[in-house]
Protein backbone atom coordinates (compact mmCIF):
# COMPACT_ATOMS: atom_id res chain seq x y z
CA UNK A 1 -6.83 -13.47 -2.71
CA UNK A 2 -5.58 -11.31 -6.08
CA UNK A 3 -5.50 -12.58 -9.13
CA UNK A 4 -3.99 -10.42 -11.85
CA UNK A 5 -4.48 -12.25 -15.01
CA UNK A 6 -2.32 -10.57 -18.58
CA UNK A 7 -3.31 -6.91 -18.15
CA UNK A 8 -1.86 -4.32 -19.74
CA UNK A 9 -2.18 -0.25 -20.08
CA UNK A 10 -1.17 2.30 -22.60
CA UNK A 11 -1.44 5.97 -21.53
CA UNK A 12 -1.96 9.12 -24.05
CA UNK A 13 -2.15 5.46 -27.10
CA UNK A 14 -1.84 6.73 -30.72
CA UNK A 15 0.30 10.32 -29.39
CA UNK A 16 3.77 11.51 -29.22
CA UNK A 17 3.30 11.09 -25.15
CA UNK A 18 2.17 7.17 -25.58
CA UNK A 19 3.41 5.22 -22.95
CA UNK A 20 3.29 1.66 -21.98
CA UNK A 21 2.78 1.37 -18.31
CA UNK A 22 1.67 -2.47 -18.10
CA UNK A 23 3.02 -4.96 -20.53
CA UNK A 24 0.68 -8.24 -20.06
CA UNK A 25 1.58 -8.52 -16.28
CA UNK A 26 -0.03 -11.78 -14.42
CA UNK A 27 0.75 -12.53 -10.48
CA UNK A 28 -0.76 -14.34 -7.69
CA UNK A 29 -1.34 -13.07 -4.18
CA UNK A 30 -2.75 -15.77 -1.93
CA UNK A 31 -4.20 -15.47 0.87
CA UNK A 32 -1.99 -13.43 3.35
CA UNK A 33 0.96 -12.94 1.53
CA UNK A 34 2.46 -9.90 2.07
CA UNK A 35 4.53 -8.68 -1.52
CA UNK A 36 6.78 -5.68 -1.70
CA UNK A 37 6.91 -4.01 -5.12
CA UNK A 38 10.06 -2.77 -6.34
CA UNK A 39 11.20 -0.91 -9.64
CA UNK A 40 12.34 2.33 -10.62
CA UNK A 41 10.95 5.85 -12.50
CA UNK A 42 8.19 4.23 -14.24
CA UNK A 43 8.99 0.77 -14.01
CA UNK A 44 4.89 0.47 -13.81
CA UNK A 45 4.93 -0.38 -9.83
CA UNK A 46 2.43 2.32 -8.91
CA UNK A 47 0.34 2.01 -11.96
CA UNK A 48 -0.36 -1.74 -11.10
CA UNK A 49 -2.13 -1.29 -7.78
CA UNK A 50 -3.69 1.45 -9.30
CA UNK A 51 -5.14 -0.78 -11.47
CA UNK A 52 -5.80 -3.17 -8.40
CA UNK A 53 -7.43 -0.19 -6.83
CA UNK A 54 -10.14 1.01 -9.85
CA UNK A 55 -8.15 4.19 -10.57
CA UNK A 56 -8.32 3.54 -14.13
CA UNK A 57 -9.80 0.81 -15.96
CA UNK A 58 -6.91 -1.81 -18.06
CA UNK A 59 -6.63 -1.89 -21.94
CA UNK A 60 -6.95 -6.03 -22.00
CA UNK A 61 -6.62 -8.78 -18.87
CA UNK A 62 -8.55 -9.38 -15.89
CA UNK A 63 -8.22 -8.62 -11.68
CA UNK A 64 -9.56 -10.87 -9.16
CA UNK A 65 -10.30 -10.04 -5.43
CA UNK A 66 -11.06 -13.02 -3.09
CA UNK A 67 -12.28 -15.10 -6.19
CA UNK A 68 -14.24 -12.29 -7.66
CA UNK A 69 -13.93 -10.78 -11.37
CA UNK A 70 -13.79 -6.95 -10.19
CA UNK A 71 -11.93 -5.80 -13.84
CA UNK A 72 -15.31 -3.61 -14.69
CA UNK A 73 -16.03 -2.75 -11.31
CA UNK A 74 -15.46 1.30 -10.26
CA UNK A 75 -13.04 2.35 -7.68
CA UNK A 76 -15.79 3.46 -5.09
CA UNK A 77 -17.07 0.20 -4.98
CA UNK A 78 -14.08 -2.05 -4.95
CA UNK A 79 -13.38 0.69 -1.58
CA UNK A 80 -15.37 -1.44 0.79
CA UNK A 81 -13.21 -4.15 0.53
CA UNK A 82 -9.78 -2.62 0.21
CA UNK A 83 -7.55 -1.06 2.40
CA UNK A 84 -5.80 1.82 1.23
CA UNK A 85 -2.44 4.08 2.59
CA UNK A 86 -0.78 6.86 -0.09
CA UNK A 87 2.71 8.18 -0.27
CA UNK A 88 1.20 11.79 0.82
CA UNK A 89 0.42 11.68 4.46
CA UNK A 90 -2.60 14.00 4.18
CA UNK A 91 -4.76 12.07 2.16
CA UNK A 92 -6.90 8.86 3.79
CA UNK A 93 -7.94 10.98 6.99
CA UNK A 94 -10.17 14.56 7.87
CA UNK A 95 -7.69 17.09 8.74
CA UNK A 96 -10.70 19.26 10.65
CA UNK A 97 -12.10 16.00 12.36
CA UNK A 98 -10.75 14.63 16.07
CA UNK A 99 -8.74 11.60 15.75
CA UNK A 100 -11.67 9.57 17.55
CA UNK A 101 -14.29 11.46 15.00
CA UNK A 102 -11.70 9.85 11.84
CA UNK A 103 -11.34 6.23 13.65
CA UNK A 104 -15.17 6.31 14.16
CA UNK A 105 -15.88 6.86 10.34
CA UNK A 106 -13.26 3.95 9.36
CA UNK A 107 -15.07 1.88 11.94
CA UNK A 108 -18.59 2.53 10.05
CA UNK A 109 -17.52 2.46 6.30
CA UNK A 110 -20.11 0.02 4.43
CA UNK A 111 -22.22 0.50 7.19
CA UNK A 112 -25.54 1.85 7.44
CA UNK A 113 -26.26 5.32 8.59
CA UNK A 114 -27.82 5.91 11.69
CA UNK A 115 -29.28 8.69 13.89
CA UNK A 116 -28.02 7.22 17.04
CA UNK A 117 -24.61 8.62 19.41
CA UNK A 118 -21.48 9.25 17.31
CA UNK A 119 -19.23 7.43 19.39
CA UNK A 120 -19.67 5.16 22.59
CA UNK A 121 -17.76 4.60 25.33
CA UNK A 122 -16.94 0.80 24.41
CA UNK A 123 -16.11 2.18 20.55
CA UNK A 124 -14.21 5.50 22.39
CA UNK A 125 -12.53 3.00 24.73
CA UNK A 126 -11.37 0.11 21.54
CA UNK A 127 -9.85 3.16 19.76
CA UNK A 128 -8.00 4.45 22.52
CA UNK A 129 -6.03 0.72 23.18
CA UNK A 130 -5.58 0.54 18.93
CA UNK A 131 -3.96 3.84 19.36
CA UNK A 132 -1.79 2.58 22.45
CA UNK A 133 -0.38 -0.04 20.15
CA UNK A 134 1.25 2.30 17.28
CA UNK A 135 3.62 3.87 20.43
CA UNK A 136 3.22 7.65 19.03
CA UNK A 137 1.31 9.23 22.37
CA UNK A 138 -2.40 9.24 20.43
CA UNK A 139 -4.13 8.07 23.03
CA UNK A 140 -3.94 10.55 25.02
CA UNK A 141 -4.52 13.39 21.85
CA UNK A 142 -8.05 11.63 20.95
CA UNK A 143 -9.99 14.97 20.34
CA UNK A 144 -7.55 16.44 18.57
CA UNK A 145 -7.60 17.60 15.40
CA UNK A 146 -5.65 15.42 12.63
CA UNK A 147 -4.32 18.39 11.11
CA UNK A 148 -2.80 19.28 14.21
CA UNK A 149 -0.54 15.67 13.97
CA UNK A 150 3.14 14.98 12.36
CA UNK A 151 3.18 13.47 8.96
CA UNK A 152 4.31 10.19 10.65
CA UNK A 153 2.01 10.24 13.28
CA UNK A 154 -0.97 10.69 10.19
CA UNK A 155 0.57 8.15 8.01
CA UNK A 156 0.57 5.71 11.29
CA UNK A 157 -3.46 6.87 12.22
CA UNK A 158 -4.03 6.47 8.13
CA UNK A 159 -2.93 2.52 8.13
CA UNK A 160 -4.97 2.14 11.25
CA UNK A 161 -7.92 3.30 9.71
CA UNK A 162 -7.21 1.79 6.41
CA UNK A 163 -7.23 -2.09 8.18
CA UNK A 164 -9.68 -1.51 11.11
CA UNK A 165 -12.74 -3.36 8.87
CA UNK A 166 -10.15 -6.26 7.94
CA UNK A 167 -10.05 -5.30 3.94
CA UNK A 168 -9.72 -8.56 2.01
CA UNK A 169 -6.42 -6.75 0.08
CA UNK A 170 -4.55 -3.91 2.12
CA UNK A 171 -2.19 -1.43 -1.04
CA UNK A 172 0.54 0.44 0.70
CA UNK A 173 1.81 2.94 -2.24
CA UNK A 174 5.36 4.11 -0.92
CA UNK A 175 2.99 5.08 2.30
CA UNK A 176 6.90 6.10 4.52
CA UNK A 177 8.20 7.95 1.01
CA UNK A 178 7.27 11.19 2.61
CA UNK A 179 8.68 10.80 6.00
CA UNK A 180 11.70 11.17 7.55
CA UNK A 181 13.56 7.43 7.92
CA UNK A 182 13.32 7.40 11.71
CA UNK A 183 9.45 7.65 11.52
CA UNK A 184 9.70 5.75 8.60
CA UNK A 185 11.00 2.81 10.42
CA UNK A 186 8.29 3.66 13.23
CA UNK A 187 5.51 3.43 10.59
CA UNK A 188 6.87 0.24 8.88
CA UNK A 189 7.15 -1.40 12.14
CA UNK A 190 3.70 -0.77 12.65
CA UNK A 191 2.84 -2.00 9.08
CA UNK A 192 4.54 -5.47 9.96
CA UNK A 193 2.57 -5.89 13.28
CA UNK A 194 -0.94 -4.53 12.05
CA UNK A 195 -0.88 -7.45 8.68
CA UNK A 196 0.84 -10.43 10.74
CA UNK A 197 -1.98 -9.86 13.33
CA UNK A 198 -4.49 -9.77 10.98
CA UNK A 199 -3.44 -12.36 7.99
CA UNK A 200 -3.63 -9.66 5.84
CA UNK A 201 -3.03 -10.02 2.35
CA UNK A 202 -1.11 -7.06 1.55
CA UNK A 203 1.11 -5.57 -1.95
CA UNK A 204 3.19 -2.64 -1.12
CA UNK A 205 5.16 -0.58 -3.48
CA UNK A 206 8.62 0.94 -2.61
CA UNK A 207 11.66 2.81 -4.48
CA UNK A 208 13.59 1.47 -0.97
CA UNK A 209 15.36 -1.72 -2.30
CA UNK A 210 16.24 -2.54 1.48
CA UNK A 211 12.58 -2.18 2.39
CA UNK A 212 11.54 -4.25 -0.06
CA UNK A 213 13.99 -6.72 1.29
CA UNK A 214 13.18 -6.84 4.99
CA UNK A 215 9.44 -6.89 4.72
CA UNK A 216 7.06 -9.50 3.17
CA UNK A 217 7.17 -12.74 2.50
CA UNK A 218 7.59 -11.90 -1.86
CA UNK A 219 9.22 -9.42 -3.46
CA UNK A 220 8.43 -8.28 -7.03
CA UNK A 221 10.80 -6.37 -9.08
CA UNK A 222 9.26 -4.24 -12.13
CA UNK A 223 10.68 -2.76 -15.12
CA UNK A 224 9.36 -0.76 -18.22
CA UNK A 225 6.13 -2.46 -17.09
CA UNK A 226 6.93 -5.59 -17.26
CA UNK A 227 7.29 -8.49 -14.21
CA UNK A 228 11.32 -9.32 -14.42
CA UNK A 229 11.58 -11.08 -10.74
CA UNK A 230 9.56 -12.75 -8.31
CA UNK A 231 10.91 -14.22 -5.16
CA UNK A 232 9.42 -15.72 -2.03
CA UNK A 233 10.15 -17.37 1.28
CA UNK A 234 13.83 -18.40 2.25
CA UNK A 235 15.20 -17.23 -1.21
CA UNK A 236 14.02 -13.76 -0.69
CA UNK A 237 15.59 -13.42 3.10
CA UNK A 238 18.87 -13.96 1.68
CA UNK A 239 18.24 -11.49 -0.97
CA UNK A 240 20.92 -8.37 -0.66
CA UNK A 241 20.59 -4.63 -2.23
CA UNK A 242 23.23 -6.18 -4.47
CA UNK A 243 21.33 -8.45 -5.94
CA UNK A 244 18.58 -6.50 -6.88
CA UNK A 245 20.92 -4.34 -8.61
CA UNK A 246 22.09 -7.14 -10.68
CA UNK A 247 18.69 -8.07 -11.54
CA UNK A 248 17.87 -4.36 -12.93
CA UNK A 249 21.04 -4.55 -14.96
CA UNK A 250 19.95 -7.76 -16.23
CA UNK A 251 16.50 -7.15 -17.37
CA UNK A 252 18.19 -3.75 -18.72
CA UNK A 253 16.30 -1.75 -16.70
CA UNK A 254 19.93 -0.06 -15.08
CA UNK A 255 18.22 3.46 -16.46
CA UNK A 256 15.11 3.17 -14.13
CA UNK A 257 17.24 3.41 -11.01
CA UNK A 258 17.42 6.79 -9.34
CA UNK A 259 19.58 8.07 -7.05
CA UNK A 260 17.06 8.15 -4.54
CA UNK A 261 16.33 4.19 -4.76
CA UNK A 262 20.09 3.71 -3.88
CA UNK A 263 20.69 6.28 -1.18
CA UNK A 264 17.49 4.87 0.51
CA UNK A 265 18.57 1.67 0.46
CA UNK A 266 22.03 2.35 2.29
CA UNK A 267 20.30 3.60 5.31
């Protein structure tokens, strides 16, 4: 389903401020695998699914979605078949639009236009039971505004809207970074339940070493923007906060790890 194939990128090349974010980095995503991205300050973690995503176009290498070459294509139009959640809880949703006014543009995106009824009592009815499922109260808050909601309770609404159209790749960048771990936990929960249900191929980046652990079925670890570890299946369940540790230490990349990846990870 992703295909990253040698890419690399150089920010501010030929200054004092040039850095190498991406150091000829090729993995494989098939279809449903869910990968958690780990590595610390600038380790290159967010900078590759930005790349994924058409922030910024790559200095050299190529990206595949489902099969098809999207390395020239813009970010708008790689949007109508990716799913999308940031670390900031306020962006991916209309603060001054209900909640059933945001899950009824998410329903329509690629979608033609039309003149007829916003929202109909079948669609008003669907997004009340795929509200019911993330366990936050929502269903009964449909016509309120989003502004009005908690940044978990946004972040939760955000993934929801992010994989109601089934997006052939679903990023999560550090979406429960901003929250408090309690409704971090809530959120991820939801995360695992949400991709399991719908095969969905998923990469999600994390500072949260025990995060990256317990969720997926691969883990990636980065450093100075370069691939150093890739584990999957069996191997990766036995994995400890420990070991990752070691591996950072290994590759040399001991420098990258902040406080805040460790503390995290001792929740």
């Amino acid at each position: 389903m992703l295909e990253i194939r040698d890419i690399s990128k150089t920010f501010n090349a030929g200054t004092i401020n040039e850095k190498k974010a991406l150091d000829h980095v090729s993995l494989t995503l098939n279809d449903g695998d869910f990968c958690t991205v780990i590595g610390g300050n600038g380790a290159g973690k967010s900078t590759i699914m930005n790349a994924v995503a058409g922030v910024w176009p790559v200095d050299e290498g190529s990206i595949l979605i489902g099969g098809k070459d999207v390395t020239g294509l813009c970010e708008y139009k790689r949007a109508s078949f990716l799913g999308r959640v940031f670390q900031d809880p306020m962006i991916g949703t209309a603060a001054d639009m209900q909640i059933v006014e945001n899950l009824a543009m998410a329903a329509r995106r690629g979608k033609k236009r039309t003149l007829r009824w916003g929202v109909t009592k079948q669609e008003y009815d669907r997004y009340r039971e795929l509200l019911r499922t993330l366990d936050l109260g929502l269903e009964d808050r449909m016509t309120a505004k989003v502004g009005l909601l908690s940044g978990g309770q946004r972040q939760a609404l955000t993934l929801l809207m992010a994989t109601m159209q089934r997006p052939e790749l679903l990023l999560l960048d550090e979406h429960t970074a901003a929250l408090d771990p309690r409704t971090a936990a809530k959120v991820l929960e939801a995360t695992d339940r949400i991709v399991s249900e719908n095969k969905l191929t998923t990469m999600m980046v994390t500072h949260n070493m025990k995060d990256a652990i317990v969720h997926g079925n691969r883990l990636i670890m980065m450093s100075e923007g370069r691939k150093i570890f890739d584990v999957s299946g069996e191997e990766k369940k036995n994995l400890k906060v420990a070991d990752l540790l070691r591996k950072f230490e290994e590759a040399g990349g001991a420098n990258e790890i902040s406080d805040r990846m460790v503390l995290d990870s001792q929740e």
